[in-house]
Protein backbone atom coordinates (compact mmCIF):
# COMPACT_ATOMS: atom_id res chain seq x y z
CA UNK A 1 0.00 0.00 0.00
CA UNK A 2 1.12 3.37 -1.08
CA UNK A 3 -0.64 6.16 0.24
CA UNK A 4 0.32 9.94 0.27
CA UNK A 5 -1.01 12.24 2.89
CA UNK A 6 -1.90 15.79 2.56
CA UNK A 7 -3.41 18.20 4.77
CA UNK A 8 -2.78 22.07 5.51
CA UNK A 9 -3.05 23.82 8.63
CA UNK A 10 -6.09 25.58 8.21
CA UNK A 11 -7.58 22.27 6.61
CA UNK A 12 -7.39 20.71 9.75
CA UNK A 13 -8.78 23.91 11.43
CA UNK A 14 -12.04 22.61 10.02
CA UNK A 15 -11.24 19.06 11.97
CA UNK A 16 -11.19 19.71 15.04
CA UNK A 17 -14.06 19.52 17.49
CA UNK A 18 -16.18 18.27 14.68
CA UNK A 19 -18.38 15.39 15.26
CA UNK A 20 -18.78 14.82 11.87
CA UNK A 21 -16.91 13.42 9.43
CA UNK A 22 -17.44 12.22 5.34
CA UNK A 23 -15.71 10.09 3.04
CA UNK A 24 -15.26 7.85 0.42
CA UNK A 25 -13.35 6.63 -2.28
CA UNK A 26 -14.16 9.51 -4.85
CA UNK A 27 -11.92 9.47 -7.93
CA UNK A 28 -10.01 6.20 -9.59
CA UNK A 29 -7.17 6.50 -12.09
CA UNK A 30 -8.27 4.38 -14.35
CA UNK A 31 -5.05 2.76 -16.01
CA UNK A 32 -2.74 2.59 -12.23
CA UNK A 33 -6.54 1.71 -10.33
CA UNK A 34 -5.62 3.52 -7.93
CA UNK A 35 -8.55 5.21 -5.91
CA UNK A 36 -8.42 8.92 -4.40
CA UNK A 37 -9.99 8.83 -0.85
CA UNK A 38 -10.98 12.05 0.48
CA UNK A 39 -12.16 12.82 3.95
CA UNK A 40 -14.48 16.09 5.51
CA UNK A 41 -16.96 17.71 7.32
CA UNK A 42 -20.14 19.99 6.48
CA UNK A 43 -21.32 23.29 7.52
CA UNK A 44 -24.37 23.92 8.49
CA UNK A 45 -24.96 25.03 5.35
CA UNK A 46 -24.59 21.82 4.18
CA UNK A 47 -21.01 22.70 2.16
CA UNK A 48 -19.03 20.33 2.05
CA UNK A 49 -15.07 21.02 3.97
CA UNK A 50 -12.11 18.45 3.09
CA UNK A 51 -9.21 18.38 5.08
CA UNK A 52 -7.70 15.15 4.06
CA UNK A 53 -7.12 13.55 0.34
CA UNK A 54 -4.80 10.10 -0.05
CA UNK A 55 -3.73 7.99 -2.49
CA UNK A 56 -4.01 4.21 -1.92
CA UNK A 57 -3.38 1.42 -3.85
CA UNK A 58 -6.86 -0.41 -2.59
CA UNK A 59 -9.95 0.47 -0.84
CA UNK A 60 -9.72 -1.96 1.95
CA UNK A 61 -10.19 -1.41 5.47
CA UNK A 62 -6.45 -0.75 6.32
CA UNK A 63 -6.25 2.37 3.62
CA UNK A 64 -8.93 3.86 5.02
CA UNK A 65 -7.57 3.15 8.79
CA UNK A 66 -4.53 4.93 7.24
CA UNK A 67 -6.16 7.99 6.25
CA UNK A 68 -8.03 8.23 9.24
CA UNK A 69 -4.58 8.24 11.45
CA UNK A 70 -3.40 11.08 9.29
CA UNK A 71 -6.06 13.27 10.26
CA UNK A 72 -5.79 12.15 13.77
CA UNK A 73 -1.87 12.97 13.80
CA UNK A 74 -2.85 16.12 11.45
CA UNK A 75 -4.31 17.32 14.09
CA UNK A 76 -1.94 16.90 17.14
CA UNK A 77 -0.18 19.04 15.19
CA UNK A 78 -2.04 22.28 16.29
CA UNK A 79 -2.27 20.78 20.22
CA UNK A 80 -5.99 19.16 19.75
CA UNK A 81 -7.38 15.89 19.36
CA UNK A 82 -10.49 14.92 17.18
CA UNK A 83 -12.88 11.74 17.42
CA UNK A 84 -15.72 11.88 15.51
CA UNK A 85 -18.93 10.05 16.68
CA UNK A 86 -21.01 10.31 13.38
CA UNK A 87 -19.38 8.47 9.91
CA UNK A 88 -21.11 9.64 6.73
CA UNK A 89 -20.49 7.12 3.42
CA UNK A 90 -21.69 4.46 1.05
CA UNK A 91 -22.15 1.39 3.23
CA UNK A 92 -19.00 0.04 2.25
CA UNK A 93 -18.06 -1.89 5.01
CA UNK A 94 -14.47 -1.53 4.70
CA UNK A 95 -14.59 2.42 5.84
CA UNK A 96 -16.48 1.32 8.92
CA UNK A 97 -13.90 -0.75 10.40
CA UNK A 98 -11.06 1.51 9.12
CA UNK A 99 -12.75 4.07 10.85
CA UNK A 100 -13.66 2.17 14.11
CA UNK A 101 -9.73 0.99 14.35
CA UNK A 102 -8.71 4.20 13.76
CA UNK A 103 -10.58 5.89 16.63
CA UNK A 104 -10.78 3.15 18.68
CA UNK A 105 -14.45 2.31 18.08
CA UNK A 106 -15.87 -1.37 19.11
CA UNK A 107 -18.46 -1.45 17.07
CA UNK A 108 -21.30 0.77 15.18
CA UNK A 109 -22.81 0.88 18.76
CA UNK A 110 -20.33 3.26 19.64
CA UNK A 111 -20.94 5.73 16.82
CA UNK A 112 -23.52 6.33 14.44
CA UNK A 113 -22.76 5.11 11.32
CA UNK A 114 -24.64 6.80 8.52
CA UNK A 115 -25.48 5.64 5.19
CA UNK A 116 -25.56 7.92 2.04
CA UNK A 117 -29.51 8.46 0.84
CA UNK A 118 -28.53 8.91 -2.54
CA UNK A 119 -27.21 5.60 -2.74
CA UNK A 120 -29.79 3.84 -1.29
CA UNK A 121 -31.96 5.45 -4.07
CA UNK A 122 -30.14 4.84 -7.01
CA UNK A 123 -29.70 1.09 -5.77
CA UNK A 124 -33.41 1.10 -5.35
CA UNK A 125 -34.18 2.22 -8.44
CA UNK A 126 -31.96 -0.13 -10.04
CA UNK A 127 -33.72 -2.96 -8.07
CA UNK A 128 -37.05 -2.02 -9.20
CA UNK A 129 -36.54 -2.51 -12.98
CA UNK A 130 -38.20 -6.16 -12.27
CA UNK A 131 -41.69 -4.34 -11.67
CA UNK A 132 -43.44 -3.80 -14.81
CA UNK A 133 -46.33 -1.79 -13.53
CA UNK A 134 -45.12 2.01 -13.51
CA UNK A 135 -47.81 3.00 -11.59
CA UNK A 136 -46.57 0.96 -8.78
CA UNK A 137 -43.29 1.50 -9.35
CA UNK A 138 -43.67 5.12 -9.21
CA UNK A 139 -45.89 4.65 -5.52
CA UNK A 140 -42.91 2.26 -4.23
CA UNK A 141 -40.58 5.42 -5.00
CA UNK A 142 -42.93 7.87 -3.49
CA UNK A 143 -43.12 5.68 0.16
CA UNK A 144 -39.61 5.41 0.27
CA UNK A 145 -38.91 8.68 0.23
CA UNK A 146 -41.80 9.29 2.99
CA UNK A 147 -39.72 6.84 4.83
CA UNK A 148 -36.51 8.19 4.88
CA UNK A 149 -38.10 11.91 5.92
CA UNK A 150 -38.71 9.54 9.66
CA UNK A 151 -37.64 11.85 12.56
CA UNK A 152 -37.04 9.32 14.51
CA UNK A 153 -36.05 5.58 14.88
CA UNK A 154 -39.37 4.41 16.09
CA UNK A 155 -41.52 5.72 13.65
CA UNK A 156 -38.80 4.44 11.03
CA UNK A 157 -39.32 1.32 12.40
CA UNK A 158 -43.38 1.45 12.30
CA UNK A 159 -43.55 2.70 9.25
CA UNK A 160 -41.22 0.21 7.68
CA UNK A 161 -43.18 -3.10 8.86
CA UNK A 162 -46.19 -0.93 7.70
CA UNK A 163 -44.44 -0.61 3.92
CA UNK A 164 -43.37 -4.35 3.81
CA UNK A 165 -47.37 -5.27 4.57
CA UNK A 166 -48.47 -2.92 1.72
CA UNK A 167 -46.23 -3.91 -0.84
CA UNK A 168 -46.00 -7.44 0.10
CA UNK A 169 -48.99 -8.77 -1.22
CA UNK A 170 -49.00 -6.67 -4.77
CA UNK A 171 -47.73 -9.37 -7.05
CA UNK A 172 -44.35 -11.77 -7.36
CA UNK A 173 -42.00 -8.89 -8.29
CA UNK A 174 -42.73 -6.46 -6.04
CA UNK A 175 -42.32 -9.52 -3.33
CA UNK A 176 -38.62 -9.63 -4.49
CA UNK A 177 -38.37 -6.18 -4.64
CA UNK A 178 -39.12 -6.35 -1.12
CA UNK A 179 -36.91 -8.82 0.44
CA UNK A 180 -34.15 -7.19 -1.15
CA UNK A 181 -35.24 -4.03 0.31
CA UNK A 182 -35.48 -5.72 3.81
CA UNK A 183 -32.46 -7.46 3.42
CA UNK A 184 -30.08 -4.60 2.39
CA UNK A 185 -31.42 -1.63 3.58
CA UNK A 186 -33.29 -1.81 6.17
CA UNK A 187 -32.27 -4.90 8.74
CA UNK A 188 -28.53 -3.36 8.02
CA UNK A 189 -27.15 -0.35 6.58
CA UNK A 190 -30.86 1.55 7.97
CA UNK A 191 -29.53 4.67 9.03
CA UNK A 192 -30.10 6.72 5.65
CA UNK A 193 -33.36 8.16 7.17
CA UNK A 194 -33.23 12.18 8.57
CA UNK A 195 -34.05 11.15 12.21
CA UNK A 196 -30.71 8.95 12.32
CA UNK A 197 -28.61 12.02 13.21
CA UNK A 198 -30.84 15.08 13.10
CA UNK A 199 -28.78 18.49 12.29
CA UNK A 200 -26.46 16.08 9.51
CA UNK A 201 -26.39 15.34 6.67
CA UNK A 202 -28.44 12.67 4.93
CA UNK A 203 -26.30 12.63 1.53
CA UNK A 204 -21.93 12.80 0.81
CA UNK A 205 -23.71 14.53 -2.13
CA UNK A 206 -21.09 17.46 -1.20
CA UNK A 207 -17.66 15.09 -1.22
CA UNK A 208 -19.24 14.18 -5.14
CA UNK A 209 -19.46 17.29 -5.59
CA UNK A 210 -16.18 17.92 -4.69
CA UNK A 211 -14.66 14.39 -6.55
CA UNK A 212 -16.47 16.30 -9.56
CA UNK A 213 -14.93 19.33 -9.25
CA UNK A 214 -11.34 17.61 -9.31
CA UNK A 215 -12.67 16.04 -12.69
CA UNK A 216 -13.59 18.73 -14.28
CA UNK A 217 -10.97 21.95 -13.30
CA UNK A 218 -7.78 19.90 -12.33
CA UNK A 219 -7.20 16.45 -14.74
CA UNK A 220 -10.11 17.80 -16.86
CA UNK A 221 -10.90 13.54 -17.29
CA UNK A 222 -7.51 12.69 -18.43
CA UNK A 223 -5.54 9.86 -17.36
CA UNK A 224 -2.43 11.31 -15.52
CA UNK A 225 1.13 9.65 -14.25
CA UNK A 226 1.35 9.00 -11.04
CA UNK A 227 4.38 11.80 -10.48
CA UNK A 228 2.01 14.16 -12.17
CA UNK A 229 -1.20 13.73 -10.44
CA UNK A 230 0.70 13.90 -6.60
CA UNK A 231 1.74 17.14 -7.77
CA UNK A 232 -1.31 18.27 -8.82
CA UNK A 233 -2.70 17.04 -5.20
CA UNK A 234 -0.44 19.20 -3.43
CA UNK A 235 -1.84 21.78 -5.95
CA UNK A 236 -5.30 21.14 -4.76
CA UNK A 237 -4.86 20.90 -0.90
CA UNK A 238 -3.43 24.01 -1.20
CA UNK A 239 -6.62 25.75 -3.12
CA UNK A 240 -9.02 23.94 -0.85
CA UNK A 241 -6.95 25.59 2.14
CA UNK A 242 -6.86 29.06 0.51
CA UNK A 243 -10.65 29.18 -0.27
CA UNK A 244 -11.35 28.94 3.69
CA UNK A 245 -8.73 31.17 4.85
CA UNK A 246 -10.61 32.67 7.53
CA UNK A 247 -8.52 36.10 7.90
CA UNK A 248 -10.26 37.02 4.70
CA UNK A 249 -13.10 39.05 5.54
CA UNK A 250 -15.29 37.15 3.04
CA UNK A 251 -13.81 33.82 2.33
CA UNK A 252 -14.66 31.72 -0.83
CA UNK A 253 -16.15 29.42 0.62
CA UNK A 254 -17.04 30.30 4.42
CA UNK A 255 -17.83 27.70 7.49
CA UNK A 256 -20.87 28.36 8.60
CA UNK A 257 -21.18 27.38 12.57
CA UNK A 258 -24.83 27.97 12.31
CA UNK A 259 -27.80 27.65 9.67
CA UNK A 260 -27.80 31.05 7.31
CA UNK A 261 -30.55 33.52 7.07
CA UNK A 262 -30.81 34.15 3.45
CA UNK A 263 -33.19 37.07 1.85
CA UNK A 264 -34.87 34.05 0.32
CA UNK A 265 -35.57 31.93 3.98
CA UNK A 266 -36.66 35.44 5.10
CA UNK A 267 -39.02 36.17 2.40
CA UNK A 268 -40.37 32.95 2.39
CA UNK A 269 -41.23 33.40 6.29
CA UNK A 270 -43.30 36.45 5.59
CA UNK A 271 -44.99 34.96 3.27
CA UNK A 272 -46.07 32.23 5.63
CA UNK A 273 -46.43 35.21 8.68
CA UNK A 274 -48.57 37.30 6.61
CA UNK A 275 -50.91 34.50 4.89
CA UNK A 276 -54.34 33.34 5.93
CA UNK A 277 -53.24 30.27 7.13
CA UNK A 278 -54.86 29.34 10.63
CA UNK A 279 -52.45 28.34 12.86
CA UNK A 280 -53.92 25.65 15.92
CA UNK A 281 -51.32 25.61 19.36
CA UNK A 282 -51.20 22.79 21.45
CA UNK A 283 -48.58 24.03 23.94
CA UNK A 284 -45.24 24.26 22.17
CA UNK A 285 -46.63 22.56 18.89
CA UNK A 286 -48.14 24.64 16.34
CA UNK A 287 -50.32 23.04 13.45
CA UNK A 288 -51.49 23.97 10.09
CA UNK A 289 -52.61 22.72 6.56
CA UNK A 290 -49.74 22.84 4.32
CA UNK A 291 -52.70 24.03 1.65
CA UNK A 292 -53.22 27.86 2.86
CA UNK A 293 -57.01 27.60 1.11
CA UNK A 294 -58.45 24.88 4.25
CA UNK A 295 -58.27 25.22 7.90
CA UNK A 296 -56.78 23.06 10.08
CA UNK A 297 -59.50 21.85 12.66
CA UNK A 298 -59.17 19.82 16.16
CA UNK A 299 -59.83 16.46 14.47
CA UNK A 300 -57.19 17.00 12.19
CA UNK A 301 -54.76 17.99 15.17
CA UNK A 302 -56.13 14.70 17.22
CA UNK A 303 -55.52 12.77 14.32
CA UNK A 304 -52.29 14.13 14.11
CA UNK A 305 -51.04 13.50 17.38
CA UNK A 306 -52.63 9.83 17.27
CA UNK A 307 -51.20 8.62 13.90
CA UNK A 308 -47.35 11.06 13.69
CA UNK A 309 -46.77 11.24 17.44
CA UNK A 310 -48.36 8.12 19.13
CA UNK A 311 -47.82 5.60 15.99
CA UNK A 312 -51.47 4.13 16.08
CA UNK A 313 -50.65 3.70 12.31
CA UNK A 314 -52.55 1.00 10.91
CA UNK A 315 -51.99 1.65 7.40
CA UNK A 316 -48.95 3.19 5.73
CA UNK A 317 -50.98 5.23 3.62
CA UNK A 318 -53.03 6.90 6.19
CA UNK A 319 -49.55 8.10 7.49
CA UNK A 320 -47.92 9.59 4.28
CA UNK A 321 -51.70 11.06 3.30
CA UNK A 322 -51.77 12.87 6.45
CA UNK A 323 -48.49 14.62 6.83
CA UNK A 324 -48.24 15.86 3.09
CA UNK A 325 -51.56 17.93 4.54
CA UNK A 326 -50.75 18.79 7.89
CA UNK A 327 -47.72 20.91 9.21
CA UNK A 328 -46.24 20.96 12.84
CA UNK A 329 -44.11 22.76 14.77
CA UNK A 330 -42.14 22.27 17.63
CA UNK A 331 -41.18 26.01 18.78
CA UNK A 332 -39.05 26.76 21.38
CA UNK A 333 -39.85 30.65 22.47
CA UNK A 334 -36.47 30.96 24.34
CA UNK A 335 -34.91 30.41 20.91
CA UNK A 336 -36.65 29.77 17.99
CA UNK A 337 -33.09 28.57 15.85
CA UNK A 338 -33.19 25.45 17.77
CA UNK A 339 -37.53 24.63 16.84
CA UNK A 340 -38.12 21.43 14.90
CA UNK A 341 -40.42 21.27 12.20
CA UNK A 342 -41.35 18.20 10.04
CA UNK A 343 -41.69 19.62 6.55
CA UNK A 344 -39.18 18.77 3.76
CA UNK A 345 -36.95 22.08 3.89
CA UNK A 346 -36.46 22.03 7.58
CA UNK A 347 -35.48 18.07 7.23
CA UNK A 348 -32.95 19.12 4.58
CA UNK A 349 -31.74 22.40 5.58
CA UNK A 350 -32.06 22.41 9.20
CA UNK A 351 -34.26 25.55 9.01
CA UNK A 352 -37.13 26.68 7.06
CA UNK A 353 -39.91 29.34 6.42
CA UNK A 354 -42.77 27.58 9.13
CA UNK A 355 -40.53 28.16 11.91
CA UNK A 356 -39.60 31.68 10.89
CA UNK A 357 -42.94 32.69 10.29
CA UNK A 358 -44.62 31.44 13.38
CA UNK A 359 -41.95 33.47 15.17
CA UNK A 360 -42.10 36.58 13.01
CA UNK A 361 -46.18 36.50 14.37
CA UNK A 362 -45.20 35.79 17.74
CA UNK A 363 -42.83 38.88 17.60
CA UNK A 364 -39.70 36.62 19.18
CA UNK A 365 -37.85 37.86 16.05
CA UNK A 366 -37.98 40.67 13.53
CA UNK A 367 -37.69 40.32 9.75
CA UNK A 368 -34.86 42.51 8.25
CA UNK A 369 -36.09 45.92 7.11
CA UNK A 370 -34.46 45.49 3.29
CA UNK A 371 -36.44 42.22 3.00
CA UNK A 372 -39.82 43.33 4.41
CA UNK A 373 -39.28 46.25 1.91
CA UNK A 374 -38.80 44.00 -1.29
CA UNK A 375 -41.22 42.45 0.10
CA UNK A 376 -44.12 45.53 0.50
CA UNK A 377 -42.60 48.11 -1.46
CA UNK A 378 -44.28 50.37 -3.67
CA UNK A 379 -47.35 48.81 -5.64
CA UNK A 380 -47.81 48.43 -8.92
CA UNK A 381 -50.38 50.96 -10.48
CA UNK A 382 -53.37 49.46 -11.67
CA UNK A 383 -54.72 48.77 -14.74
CA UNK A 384 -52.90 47.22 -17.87
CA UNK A 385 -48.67 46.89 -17.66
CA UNK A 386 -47.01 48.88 -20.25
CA UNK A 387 -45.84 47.27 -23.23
CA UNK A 388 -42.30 47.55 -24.74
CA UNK A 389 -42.36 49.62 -28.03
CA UNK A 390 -41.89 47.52 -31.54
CA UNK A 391 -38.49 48.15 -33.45
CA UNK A 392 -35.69 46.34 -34.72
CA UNK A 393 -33.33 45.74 -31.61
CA UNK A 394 -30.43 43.67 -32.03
CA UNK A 395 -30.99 43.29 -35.48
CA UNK A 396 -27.53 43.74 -37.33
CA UNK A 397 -27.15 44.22 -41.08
């Protein structure tokens, strides 16, 4: 095994105290077969950060042990130590163990070991080329994505048994589709669902992005010597370290500590604040209909609180119908940045216009003045809008 180890001080910076970390095997050259492995973290802006790129020979678990170490001894460099407790990858087995030696794990018990969502997916979809019926193949789709947007273990759990009895009895091929389901994805390698580590990421969409990048502004796709390409990697270490220079007063590509609010989020929020949707409070939980045109009513709230929060789910369609029409809100009033909310965007982004809304009504935070003026600046004068005169612009003889 032959790997080279790079890493810049303010790279590994962005190491330590993180609980987080990313990697996988991201870039091959395809005549040596030798495999790039890149480790990182993410922002809470869900950029990806990598502070650690090898060059191995193999992808088994003692390269990725290896790489591991380096960041460890990276880091005793600046007088700190780092031991992540959440792994982010494909469900390659060989980067758990690497990782587990390296950081003196037992087992998974230890950590949480997160599986990449995007991979799950595209194996899925692969796997589902034996149904013929579209229709159902498109439904399948559309309940595993419900199920990986779980909050939480349990109801992953519930809602799973309640997707193998729906789809079970369909026909032969969904039947296989199933077991394979069960057997790869969800009795092992399960943790691709939001609720496995709330606040992280679901996806290493951002180390693809990064392998990407490499392909496509450093070897532009070529196949490179090996001399060549380690002295292109010192080349790129040294970017990724300059982009994130914090002395800069506005880096390229900044670390955000906690979740941005952008004009968009804001505007978005008094949108929500401002609409005619009826909001229903249950102590610290505030409900609505996603569908600003119907009212949310006490049934639907009991209903909600029966099915989402108690799990007397008897079928897994009365679950997914129910929370693509009802919102909720966990707000806490001493500060509203740390509220949970179910919908899509907050899942994804940690953050989202429900929660900003709810708080812009209950005054616990103001709006910025530049937005709210986009937002209700001068109106448009009635009647029909101008129209541009006729002529021959950008016509050239």
């Amino acid at each position: 095994m032959d790997l080279v180890k790079l890493s810049t001080k303010r790279l590994l910076k962005i190491a330590i105290d993180k609980k987080h970390i990313t990697t996988d095997a991201t870039y091959k050259l395809l005549w040596l077969g030798f495999p790039v492995i890149i480790v990182g973290t993410t922002c809470k802006n869900n950029n990806f950060h990598p502070y650690g790129i090898g060059l191995s020979s193999n992808e088994k678990t003692k390269d990725f042990k290896l790489m591991f170490e380096s960041v460890k001894e990276g880091v005793k460099i600046l007088g700190a130590e780092i031991k992540p407790h959440i792994l982010q990858a494909d469900a390659a087995s060989a980067i758990s163990r690497g990782f587990e030696q390296a950081f003196e794990y037992k087992d998974e018990s230890e950590y949480t070991r997160l599986n990449c969502w995007s991979h799950v997916n595209r194996n899925c979809d692969h796997r589902l080329i034996c149904v013929k019926d579209i229709k159902v193949k498109e439904q399948i789709k559309e309940d595993i994505k419900c199920l990986q947007m779980s909050d939480n273990e349990n109801k992953f759990r519930k809602l799973c048994d309640l997707f193998l009895k729906k789809w079970r009895s369909v026909d032969a091929s969904v039947n296989t589709f199933c077991d394979y389901f069960n057997d790869n994805w969800l009795l092992k390698n399960y943790k691709w669902f939001e609720g496995a580590a709330p606040g992280y990421p679901s996806t290493n969409n951002g180390l693809e992005g990064t392998n990407n990048d490499i392909k496509n502004s450093y070897t532009f796709r070529e196949r490179l010597p090996m001399n060549e390409f380690l002295v292109l990697m010192l080349s790129i270490a040294k970017t990724w370290s300059l982009q994130r220079n914090e002395s800069k007063d506005k880096p390229d590509k900044p670390i955000y500590k906690e979740v941005p609010l952008t004009d968009r989020r804001w505007s978005d929020a008094i949108k929500f604040a401002v609409s005619k949707t009826v909001i229903h409070q249950q102590q610290d939980s505030f409900y609505f209909n996603y569908d600003t045109t119907s009212k949310i009513t006490k049934a639907n709230v009991s209903n909600y609180v029966k099915l989402v929060d108690d799990l007397k789910i008897k079928t897994f369609d009365d679950y997914s119908k129910l929370i693509s029409i009802v919102g909720r809100v966990k707000l806490d009033q001493n500060n509203y940045k740390i509220s949970t909310c179910l919908c899509y965007h907050f899942q994804k982004q940690y953050i989202c216009q429900h929660i900003l809304g709810i708080a812009i009504r209950l005054k616990l935070v103001n709006a910025p003045a530049h937005v709210i003026d986009i937002e209700f600046g001068k109106k448009q004068k009635r009647g029909r809008k101008r129209k541009a005169k006729g002529g021959k612009a950008l016509i050239v003889d």
